[in-house]
Protein backbone atom coordinates (compact mmCIF):
# COMPACT_ATOMS: atom_id res chain seq x y z
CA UNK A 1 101.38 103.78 139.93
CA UNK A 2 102.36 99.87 139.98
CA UNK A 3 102.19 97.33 142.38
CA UNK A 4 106.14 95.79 141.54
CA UNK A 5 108.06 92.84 142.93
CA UNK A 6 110.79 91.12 142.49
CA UNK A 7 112.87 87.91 142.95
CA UNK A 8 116.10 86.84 141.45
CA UNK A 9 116.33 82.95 141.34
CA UNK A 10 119.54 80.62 142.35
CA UNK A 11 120.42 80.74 138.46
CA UNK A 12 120.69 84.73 138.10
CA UNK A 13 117.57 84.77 136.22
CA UNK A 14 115.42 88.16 137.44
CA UNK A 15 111.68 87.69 137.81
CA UNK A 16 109.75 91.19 137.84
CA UNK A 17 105.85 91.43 138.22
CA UNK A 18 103.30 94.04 137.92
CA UNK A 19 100.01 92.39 139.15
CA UNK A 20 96.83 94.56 137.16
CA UNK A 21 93.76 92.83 138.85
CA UNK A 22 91.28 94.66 137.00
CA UNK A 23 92.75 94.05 133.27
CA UNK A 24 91.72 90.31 131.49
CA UNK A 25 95.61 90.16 129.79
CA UNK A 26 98.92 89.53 130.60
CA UNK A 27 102.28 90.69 129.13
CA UNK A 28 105.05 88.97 129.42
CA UNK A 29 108.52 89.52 127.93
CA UNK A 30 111.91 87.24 128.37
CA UNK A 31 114.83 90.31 128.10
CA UNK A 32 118.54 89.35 127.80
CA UNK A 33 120.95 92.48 128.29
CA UNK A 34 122.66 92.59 124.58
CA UNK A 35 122.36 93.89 121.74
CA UNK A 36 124.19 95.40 118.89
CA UNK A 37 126.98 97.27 120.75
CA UNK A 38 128.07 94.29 122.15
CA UNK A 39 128.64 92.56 118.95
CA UNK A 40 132.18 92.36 117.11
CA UNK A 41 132.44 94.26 114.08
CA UNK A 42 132.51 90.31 112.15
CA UNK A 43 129.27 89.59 113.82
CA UNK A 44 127.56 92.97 112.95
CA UNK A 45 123.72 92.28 113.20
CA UNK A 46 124.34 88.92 115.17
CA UNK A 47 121.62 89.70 117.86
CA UNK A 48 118.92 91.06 115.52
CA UNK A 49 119.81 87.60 113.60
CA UNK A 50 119.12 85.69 116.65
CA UNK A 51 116.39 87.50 117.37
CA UNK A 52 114.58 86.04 114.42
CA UNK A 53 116.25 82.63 114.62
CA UNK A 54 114.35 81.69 118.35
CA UNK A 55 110.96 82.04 115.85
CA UNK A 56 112.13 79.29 113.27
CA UNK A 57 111.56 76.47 115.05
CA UNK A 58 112.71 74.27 118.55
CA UNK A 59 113.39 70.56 119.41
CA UNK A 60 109.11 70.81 120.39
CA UNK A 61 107.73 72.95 117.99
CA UNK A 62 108.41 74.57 114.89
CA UNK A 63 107.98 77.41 113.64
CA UNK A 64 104.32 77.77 112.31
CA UNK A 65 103.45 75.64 116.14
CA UNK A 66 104.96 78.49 117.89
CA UNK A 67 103.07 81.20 116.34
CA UNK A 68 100.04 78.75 116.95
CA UNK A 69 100.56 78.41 120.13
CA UNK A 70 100.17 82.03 121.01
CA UNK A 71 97.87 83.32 118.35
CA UNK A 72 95.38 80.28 118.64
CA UNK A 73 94.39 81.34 121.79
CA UNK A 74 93.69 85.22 119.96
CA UNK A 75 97.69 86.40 122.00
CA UNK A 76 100.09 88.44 120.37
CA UNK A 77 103.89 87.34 119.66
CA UNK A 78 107.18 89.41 118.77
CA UNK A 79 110.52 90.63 119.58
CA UNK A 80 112.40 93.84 119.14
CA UNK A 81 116.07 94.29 119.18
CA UNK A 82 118.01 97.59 120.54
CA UNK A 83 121.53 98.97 121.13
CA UNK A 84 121.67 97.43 124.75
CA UNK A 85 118.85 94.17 124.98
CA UNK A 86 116.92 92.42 123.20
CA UNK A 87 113.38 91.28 123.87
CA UNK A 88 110.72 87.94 123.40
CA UNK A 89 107.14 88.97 124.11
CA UNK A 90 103.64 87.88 124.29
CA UNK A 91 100.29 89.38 125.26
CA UNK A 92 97.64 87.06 125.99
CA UNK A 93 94.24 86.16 128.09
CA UNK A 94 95.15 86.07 131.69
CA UNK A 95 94.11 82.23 131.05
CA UNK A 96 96.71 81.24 128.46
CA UNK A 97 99.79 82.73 130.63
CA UNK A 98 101.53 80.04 131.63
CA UNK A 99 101.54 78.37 128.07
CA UNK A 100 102.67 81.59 126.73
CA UNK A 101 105.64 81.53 129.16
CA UNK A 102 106.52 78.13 127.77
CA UNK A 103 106.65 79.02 124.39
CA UNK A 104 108.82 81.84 125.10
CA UNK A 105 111.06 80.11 127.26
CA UNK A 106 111.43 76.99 125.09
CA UNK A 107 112.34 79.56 122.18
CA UNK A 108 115.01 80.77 124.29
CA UNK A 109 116.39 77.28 125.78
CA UNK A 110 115.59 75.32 122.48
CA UNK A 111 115.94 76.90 119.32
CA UNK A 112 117.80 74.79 116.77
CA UNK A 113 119.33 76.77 114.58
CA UNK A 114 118.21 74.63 111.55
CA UNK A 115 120.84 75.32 109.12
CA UNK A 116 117.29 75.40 106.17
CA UNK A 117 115.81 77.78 107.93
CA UNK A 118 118.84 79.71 108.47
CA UNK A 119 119.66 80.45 105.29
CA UNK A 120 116.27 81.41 104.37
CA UNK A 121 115.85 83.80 106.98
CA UNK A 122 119.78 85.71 106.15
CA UNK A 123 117.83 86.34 102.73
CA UNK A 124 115.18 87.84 104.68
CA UNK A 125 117.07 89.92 106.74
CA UNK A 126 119.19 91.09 103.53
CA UNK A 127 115.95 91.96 102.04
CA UNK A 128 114.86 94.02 105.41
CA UNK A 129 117.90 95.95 105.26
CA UNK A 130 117.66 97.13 101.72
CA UNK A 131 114.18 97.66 102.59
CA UNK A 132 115.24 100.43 104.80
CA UNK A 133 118.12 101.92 102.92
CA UNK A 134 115.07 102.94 100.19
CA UNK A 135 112.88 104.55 102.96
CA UNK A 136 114.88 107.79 102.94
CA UNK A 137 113.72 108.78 106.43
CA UNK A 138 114.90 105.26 107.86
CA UNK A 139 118.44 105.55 105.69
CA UNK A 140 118.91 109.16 107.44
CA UNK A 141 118.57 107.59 110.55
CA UNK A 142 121.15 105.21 109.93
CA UNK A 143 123.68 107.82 108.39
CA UNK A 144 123.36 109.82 111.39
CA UNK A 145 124.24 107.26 113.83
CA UNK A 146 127.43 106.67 111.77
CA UNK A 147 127.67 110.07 112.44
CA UNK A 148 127.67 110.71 115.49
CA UNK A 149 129.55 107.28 117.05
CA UNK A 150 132.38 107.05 114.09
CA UNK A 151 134.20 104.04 114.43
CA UNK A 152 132.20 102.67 117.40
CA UNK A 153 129.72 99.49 117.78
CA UNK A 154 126.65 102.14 118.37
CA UNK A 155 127.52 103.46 115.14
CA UNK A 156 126.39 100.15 113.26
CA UNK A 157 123.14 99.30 112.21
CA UNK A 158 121.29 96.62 114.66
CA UNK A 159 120.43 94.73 112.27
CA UNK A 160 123.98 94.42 110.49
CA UNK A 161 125.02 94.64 106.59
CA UNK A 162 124.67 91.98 103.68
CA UNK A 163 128.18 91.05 104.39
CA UNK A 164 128.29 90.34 108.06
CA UNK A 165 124.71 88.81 107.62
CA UNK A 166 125.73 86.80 104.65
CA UNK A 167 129.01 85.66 106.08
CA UNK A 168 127.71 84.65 109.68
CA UNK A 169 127.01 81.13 110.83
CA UNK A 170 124.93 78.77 112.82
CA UNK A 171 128.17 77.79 115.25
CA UNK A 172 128.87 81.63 115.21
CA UNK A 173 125.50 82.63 116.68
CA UNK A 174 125.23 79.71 118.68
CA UNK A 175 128.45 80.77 120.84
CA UNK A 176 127.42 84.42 120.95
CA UNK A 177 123.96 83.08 122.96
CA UNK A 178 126.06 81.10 125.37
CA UNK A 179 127.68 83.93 126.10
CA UNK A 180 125.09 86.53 126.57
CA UNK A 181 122.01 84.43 127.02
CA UNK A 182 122.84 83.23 130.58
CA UNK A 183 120.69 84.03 133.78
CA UNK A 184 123.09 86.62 135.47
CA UNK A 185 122.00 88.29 131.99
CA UNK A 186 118.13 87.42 131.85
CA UNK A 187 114.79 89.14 133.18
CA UNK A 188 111.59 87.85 132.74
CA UNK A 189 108.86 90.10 133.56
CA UNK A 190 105.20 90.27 133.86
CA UNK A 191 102.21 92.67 134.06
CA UNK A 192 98.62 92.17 134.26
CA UNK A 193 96.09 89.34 135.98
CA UNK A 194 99.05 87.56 137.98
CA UNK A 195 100.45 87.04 141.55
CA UNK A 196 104.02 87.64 141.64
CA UNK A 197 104.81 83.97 143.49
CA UNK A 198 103.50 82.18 140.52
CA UNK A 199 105.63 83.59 138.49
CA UNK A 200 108.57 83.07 140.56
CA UNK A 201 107.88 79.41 140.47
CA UNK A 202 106.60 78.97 136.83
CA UNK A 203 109.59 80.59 135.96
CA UNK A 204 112.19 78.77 137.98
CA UNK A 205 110.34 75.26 136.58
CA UNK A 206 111.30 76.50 132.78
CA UNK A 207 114.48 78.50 133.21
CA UNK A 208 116.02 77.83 136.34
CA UNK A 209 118.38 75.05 135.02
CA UNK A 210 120.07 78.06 132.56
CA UNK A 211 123.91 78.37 132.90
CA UNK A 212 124.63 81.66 135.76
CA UNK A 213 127.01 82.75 133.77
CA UNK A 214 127.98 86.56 133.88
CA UNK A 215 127.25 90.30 131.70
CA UNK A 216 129.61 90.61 129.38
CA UNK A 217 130.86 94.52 128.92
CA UNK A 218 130.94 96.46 126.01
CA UNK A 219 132.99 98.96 124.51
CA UNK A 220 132.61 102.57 126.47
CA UNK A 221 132.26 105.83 124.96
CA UNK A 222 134.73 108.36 125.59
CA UNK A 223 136.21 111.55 124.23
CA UNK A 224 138.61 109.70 121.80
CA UNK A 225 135.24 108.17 119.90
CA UNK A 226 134.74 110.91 117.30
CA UNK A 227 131.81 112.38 115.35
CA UNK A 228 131.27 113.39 111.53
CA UNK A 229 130.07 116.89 111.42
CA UNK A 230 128.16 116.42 108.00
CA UNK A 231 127.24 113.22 105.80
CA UNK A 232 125.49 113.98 102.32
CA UNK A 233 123.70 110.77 100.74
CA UNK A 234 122.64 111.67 96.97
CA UNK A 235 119.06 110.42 96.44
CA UNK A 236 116.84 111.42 93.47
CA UNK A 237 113.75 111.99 95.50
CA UNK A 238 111.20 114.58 95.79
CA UNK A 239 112.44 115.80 99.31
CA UNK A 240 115.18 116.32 101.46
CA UNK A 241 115.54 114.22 104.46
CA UNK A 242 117.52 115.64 107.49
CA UNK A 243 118.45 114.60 110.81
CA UNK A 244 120.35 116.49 113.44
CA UNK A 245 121.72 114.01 116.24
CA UNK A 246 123.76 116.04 119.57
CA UNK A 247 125.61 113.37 121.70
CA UNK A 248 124.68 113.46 124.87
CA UNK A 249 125.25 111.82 128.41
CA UNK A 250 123.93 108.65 129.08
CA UNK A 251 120.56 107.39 131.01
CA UNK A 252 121.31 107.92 134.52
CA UNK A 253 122.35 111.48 134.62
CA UNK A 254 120.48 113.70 136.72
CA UNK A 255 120.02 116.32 133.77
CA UNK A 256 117.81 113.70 131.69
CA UNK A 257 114.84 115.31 133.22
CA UNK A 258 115.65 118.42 132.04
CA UNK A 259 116.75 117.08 128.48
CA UNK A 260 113.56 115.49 128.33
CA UNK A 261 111.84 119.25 129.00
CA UNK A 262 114.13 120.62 126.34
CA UNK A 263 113.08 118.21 123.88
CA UNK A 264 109.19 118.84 124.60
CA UNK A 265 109.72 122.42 123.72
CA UNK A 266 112.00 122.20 120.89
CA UNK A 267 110.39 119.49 119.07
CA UNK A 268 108.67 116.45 121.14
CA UNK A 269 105.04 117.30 119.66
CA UNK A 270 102.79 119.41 117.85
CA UNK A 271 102.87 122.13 120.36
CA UNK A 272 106.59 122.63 119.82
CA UNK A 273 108.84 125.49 118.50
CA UNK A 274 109.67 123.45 115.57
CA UNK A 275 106.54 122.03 114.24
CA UNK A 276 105.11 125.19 114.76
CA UNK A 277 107.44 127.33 113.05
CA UNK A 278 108.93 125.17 110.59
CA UNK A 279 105.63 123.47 109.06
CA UNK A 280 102.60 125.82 110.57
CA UNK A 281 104.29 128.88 110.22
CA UNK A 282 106.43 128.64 107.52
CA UNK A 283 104.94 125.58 105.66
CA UNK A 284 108.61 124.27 104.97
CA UNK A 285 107.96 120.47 105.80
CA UNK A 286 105.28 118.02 106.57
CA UNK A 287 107.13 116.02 109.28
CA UNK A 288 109.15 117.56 112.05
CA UNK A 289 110.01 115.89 115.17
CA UNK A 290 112.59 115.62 118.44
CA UNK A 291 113.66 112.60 120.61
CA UNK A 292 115.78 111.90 122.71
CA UNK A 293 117.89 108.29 122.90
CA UNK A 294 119.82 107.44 126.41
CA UNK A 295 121.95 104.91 126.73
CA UNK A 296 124.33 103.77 129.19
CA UNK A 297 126.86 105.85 129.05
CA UNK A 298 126.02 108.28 126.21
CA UNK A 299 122.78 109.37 124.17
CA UNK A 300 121.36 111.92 121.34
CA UNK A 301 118.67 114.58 121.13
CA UNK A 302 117.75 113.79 117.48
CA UNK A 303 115.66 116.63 115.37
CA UNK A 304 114.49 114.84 111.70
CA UNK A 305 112.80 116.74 109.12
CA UNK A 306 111.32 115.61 105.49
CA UNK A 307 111.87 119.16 103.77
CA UNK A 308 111.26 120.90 100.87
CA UNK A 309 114.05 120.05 98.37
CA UNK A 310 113.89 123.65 97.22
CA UNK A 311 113.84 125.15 100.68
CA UNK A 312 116.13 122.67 102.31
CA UNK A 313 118.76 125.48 103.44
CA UNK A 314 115.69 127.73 104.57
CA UNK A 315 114.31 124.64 106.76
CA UNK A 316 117.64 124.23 108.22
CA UNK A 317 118.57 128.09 109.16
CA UNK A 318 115.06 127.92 110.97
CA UNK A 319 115.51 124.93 113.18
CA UNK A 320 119.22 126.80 114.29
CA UNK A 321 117.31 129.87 114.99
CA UNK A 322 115.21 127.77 117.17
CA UNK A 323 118.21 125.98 119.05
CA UNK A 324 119.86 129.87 119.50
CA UNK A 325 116.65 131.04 121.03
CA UNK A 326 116.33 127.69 123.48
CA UNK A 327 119.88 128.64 124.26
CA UNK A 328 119.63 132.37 124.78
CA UNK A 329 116.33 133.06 127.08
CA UNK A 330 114.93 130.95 129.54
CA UNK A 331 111.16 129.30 128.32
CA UNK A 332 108.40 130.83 129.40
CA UNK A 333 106.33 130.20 132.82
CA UNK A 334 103.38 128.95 130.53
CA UNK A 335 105.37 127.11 128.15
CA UNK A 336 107.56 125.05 130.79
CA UNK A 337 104.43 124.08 132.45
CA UNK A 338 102.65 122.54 129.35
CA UNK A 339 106.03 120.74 128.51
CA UNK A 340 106.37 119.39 131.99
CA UNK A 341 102.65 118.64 131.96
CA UNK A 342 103.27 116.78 128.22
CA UNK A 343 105.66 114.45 129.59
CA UNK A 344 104.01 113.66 132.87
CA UNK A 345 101.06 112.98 130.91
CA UNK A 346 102.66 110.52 128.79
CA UNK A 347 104.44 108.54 131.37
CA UNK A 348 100.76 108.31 132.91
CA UNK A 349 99.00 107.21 129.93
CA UNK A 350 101.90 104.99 128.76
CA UNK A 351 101.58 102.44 132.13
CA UNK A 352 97.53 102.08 131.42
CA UNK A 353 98.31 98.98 128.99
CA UNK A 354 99.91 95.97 130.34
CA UNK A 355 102.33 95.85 127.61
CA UNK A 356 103.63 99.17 128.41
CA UNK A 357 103.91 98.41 132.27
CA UNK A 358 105.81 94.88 131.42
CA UNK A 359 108.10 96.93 129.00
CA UNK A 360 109.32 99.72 131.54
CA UNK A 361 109.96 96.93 134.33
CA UNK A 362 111.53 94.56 132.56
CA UNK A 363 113.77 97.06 130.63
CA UNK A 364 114.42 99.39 133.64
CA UNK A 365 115.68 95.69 135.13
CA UNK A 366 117.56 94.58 132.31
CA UNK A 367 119.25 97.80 131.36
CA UNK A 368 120.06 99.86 134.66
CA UNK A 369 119.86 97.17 136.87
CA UNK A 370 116.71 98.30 139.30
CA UNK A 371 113.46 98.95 138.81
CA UNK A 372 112.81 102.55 138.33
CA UNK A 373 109.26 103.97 139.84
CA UNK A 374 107.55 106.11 137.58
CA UNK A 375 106.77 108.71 141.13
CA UNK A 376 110.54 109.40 140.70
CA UNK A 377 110.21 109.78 137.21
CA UNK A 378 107.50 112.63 137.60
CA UNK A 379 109.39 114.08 140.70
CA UNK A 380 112.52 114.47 138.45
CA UNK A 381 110.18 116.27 135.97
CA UNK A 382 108.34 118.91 138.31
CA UNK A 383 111.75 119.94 139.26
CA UNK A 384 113.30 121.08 136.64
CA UNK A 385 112.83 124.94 135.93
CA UNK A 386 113.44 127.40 133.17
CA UNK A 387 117.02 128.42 134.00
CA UNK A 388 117.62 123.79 133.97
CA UNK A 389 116.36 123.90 130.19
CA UNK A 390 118.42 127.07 129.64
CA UNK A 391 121.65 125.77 130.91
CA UNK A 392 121.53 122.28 129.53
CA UNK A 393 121.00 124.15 126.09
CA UNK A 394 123.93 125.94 126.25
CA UNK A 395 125.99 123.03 127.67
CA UNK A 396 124.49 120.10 124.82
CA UNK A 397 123.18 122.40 121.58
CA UNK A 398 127.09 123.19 120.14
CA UNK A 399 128.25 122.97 117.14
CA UNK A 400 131.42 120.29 118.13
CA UNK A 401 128.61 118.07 119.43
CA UNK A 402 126.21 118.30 116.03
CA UNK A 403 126.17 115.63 113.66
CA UNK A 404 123.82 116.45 110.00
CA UNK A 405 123.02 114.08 107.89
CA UNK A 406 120.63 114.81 104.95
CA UNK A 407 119.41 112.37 102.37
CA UNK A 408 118.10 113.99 99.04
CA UNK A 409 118.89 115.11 95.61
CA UNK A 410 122.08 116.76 94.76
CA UNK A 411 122.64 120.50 95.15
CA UNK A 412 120.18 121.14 98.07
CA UNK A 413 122.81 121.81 100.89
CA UNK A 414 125.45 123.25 98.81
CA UNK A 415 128.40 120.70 99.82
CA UNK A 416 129.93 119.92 103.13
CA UNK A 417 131.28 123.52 103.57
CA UNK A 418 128.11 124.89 103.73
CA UNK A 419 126.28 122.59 105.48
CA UNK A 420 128.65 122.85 108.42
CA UNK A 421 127.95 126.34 108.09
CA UNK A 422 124.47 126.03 108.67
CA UNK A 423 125.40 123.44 111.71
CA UNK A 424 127.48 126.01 113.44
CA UNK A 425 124.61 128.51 113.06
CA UNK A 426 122.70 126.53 116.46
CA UNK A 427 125.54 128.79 118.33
């Protein structure tokens, strides 16, 4: 399903490729393995900062010439920022790679940090952030994974608070890059109208003089890291926002193909027990939903729900019915297949872009080290059975495991009491 290579170069740096000779695009994406867990509880946000730093300008270019550069020849430019990497990307005509590549890599070499532009953009980001704390669905994200990490770096926002972001400097971010922007710690990866040995060398030409440098660690997860069983967040809105989270294990364990089954059938699309019986049935919400998050060494199945504010308690006692019955009797023959079928189906239709092929290489590199083939992905799939789903439910859907958060007017839970009671109903 792709045609992969790889090289690492003298400097650490990782060069993956995809080569799509039938496609007029490439994607290309510069990953460096950090992100907000590996960030001091003083420097809260510092990646997701830096992130939008490498756009304001370099000793070449600044910052309007770099978006020129890419979008004057029709590409697309970004980044994104996660728990464990962060990524620069582009997606342009097969014909404007290698410039693309430049700008990218002089963003990541370059940047200067102007201390102008700096300030403007920590306004910015302040403003982004209290952006999101008024989206209630967004802030009950955000109290959930408080929730469920307590005390830890994965509990933080990525992209910080006004007081980290306010209080953080230009020397500040400029030593956390040395640190974690250094080639044992880079991947630059490709997919589309390329050949892999061109972008070994165009590569090595921009980035091969980077420091080797190492990966730094970050803080584990263990047993002593707690949880919050319930968070209430008074909001005078019109509905109640909810979000389960259950920790989890992290990415590489050989039950994630299973979990990803479970959460199919629970709540992964329209066809699921949830959106069928809590809005099509029941009519108690407009948006219901499951995911699951892996990490390295932990992870969440998350269930989030915009409810009725009058029927919040209602909502909630029918999503726990639904957990007891995934825990209690195996899924059907004909229900197991369609989930299976579901998630094979996306992983196929996910790798027809070029983005989405550059984006699993270059973060299956970057995060657990190798590139993981999408065959072993659907093999892990087709094997799990009925009695897989069953037993990981009873193992993962507990109570001491549960996290609920809820964002909405006063009153609709009843206080922390009874929403606990409602969380130990999944049992």
């Amino acid at each position: 399903m792709m045609d992969v290579s790889q090289t690492e170069l003298p400097c650490g740096v990782r060069v993956v490729s995809a080569p799509m000779a039938s496609v007029e695009s490439v994607s290309l994406g510069i990953w460096t393995g950090v992100g907000g867990r590996y960030e001091p509880a003083c420097l809260g946000g510092a990646s997701h900062f830096i992130e939008h730093m490498l756009f304001k300008g370099t000793r070449r270019r600044n910052a309007r010439q770099i978006s020129n550069a890419v979008e004057g020849v029709g590409g697309q430019l970004n980044a994104f920022t996660q728990e464990e990497s962060t990524c620069f990307y582009a997606r342009v005509g097969f014909d404007h790679s290698w410039r693309a590549l430049d700008v990218l890599c002089d963003m990541y070499l370059n940047s200067l940090f102007d201390g102008r532009e700096l300030d403007r953009e920590r306004n910015v980001i302040v403003e982004e952030i209290m952006m999101y704390r008024d989206q209630p669905p967004h802030h009950v994200q955000e109290v959930l994974t408080q929730s469920l990490w307590k005390s830890h770096p994965l509990g933080r926002p990525i992209s910080g608070d006004p007081e980290t972001i306010r209080r953080m400097g230009r020397k500040d971010m400029i030593a956390f890059m040395e640190r974690h922007y250094t080639g044992r710690n880079t991947v630059v990866a490709f997919a589309g109208r390329v050949r892999h040995e061109e972008c070994v060398k165009r590569t090595a030409d921009l980035l091969g003089g980077l420091s080797r440098g190492g990966r730094a660690a970050c803080r584990p997860v263990t047993e002593s890291v707690g949880q919050r069983p319930v968070a209430l967040v008074s909001k005078d809105i019109e509905q109640s926002h909810v979000a389960i989270g259950v920790r989890v294990f992290g990415r590489e364990d050989p039950r994630r193909y299973a979990l990803g089954v479970l959460n199919t059938v629970l709540g992964g699309n329209m066809s699921s027990r949830l959106f069928q019986n809590v809005r099509e049935k029941r009519g108690l919400a407009y948006s219901i939903h499951s995911s699951v998050q892996l990490l390295a060494d932990s992870g969440a199945l998350v269930i989030e729900a915009g409810l009725d504010r009058g029927r919040t308690v209602k909502g909630l006692e029918v999503v726990m019915a639904e957990i007891r019955r995934l825990r209690n009797a195996p899924v059907g023959g004909a229900e197991l297949k369609r989930a299976k079928d579901f998630v094979v189906g996306q992983v196929r239709l996910g790798l027809e872009s070029t983005s989405r092929q550059m984006l699993w290489a270059g973060e299956n590199l970057v995060t657990i080290g190798r590139f993981l083939p999408p065959e072993e992905v659907i093999a892990g799939i087709a094997a799990v059975t009925a009695e897989d789903v069953r037993r990981l439910a009873r193992e993962v859907l507990v109570a001491k495991r549960a996290s609920l958060a809820v964002v909405g007017p006063d009153g609709v839970i009843g206080g922390e009491k009874k929403a606990a009671g409602l969380l130990a109903g999944m049992e």
